[in-house]
N, C-alpha and C. Protein backbone atom coordinates (compact mmCIF):
# COMPACT_ATOMS: atom_id res chain seq x y z
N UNK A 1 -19.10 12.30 4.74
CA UNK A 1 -19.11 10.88 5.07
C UNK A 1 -18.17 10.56 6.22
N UNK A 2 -17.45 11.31 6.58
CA UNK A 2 -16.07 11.44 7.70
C UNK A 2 -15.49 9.31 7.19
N UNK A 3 -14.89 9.44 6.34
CA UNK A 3 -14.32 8.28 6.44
C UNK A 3 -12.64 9.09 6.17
N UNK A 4 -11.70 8.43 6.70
CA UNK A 4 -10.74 8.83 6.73
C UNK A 4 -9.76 8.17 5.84
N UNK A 5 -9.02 9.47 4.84
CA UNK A 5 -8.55 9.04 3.67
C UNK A 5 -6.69 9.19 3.50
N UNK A 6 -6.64 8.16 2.54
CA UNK A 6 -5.13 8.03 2.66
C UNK A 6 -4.21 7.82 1.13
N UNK A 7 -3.50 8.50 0.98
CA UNK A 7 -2.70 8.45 0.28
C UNK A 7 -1.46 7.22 -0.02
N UNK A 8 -1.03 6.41 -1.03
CA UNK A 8 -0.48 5.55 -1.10
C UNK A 8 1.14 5.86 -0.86
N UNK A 9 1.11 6.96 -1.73
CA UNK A 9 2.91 7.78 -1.64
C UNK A 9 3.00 7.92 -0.33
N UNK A 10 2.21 7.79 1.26
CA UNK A 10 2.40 8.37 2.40
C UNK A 10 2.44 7.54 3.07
N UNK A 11 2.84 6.33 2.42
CA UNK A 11 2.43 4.95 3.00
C UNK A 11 3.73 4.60 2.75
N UNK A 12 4.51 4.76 1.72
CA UNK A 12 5.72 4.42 0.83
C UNK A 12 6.81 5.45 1.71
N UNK A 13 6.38 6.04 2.09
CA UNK A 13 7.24 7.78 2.14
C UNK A 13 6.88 8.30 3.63
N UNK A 14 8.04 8.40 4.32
CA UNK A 14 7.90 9.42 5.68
C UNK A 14 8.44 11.20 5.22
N UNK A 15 6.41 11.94 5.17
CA UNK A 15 7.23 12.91 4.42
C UNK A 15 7.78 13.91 5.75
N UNK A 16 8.92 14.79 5.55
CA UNK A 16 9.78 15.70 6.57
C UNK A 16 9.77 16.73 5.86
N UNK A 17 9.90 17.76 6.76
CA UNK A 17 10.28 18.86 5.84
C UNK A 17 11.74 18.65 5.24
N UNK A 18 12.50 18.40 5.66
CA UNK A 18 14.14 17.82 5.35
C UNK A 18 14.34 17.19 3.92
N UNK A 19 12.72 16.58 4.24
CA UNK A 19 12.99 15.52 2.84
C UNK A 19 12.08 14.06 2.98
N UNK A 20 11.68 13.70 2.23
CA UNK A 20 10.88 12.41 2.38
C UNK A 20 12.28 11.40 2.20
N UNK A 21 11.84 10.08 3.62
CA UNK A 21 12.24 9.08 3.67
C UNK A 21 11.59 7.69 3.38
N UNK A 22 12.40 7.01 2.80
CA UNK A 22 11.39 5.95 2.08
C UNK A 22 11.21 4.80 3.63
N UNK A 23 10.38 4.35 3.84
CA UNK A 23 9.82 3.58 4.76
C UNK A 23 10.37 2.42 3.92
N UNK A 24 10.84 1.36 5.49
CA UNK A 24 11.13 0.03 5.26
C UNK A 24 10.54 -0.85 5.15
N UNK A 25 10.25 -1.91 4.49
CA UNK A 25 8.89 -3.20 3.82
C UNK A 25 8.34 -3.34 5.38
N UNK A 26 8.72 -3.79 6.22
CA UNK A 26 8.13 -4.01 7.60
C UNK A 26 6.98 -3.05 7.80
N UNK A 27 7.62 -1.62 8.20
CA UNK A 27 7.20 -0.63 8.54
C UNK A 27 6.06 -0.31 7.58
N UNK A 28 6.59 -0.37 6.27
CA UNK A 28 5.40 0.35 5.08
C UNK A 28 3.94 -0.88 5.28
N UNK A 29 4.40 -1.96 5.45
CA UNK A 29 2.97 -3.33 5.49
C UNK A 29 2.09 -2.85 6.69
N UNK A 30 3.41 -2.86 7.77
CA UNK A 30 2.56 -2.63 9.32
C UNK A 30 1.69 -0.95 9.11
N UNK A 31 1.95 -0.41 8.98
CA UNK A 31 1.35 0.85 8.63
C UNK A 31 -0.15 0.69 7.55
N UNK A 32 0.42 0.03 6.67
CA UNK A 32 -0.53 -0.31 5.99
C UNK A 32 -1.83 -1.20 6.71
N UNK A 33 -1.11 -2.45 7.34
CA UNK A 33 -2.25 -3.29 7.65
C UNK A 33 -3.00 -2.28 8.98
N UNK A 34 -2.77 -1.72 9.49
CA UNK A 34 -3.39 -0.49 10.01
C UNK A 34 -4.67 0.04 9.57
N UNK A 35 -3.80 0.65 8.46
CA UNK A 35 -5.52 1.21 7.64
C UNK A 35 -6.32 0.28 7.01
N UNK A 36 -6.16 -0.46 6.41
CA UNK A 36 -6.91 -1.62 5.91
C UNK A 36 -7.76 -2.21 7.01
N UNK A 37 -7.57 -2.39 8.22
CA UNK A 37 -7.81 -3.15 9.05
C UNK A 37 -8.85 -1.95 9.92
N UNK A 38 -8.90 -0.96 9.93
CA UNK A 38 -9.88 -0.68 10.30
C UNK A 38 -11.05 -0.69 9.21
N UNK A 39 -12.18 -0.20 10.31
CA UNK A 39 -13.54 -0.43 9.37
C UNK A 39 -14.11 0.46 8.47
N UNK A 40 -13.20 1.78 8.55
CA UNK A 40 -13.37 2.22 6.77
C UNK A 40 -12.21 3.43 6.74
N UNK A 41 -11.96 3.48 5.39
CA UNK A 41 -10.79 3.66 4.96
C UNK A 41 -11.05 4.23 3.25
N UNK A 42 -10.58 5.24 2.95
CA UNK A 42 -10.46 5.26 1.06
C UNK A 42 -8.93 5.43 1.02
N UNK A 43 -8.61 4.55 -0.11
CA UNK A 43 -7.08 4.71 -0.40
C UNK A 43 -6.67 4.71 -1.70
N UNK A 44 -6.06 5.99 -2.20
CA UNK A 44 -6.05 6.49 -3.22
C UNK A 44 -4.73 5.99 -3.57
N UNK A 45 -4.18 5.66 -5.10
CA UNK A 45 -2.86 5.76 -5.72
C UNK A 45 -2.85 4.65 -7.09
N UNK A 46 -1.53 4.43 -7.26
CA UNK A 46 -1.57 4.24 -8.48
C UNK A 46 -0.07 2.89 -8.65
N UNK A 47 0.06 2.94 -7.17
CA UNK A 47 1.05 1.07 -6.70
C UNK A 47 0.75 0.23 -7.58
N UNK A 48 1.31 -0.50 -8.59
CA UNK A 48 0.89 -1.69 -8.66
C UNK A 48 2.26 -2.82 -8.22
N UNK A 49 2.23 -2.78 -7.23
CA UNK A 49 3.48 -3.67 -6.14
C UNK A 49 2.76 -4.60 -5.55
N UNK A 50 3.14 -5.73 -5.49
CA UNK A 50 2.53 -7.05 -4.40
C UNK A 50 1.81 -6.76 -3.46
N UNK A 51 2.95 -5.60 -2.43
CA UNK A 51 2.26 -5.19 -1.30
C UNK A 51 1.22 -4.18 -1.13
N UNK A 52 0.69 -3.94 -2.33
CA UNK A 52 -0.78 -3.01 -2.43
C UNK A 52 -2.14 -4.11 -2.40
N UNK A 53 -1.68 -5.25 -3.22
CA UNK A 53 -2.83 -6.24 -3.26
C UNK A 53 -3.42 -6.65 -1.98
């Protein structure tokens, strides 16, 4: 189907090899409204936070 898929923890989380850093509310929305905002998208997880709705 080539739709391009995304993980919620990767949305929450800048992963590094060093170590995952947690992304700041700004950053984690803007990132987010990103994928949402294009015209297709599957997004997998298990958030139930404001900013998933």
């Amino acid at each position: 189907m080539n739709i391009p898929y995304y993980e919620l923890d990767h949305v929450v989380w800048k992963r590094h090899d060093a170590g995952d850093i947690r992304r700041k509310e700004g950053e984690r929305d803007k990132y987010l409204g990103g994928i949402v905002g294009s015209s297709t998208w599957i997004i997998e997880g298990a958030h139930t936070h404001k900013w998933v709705e």
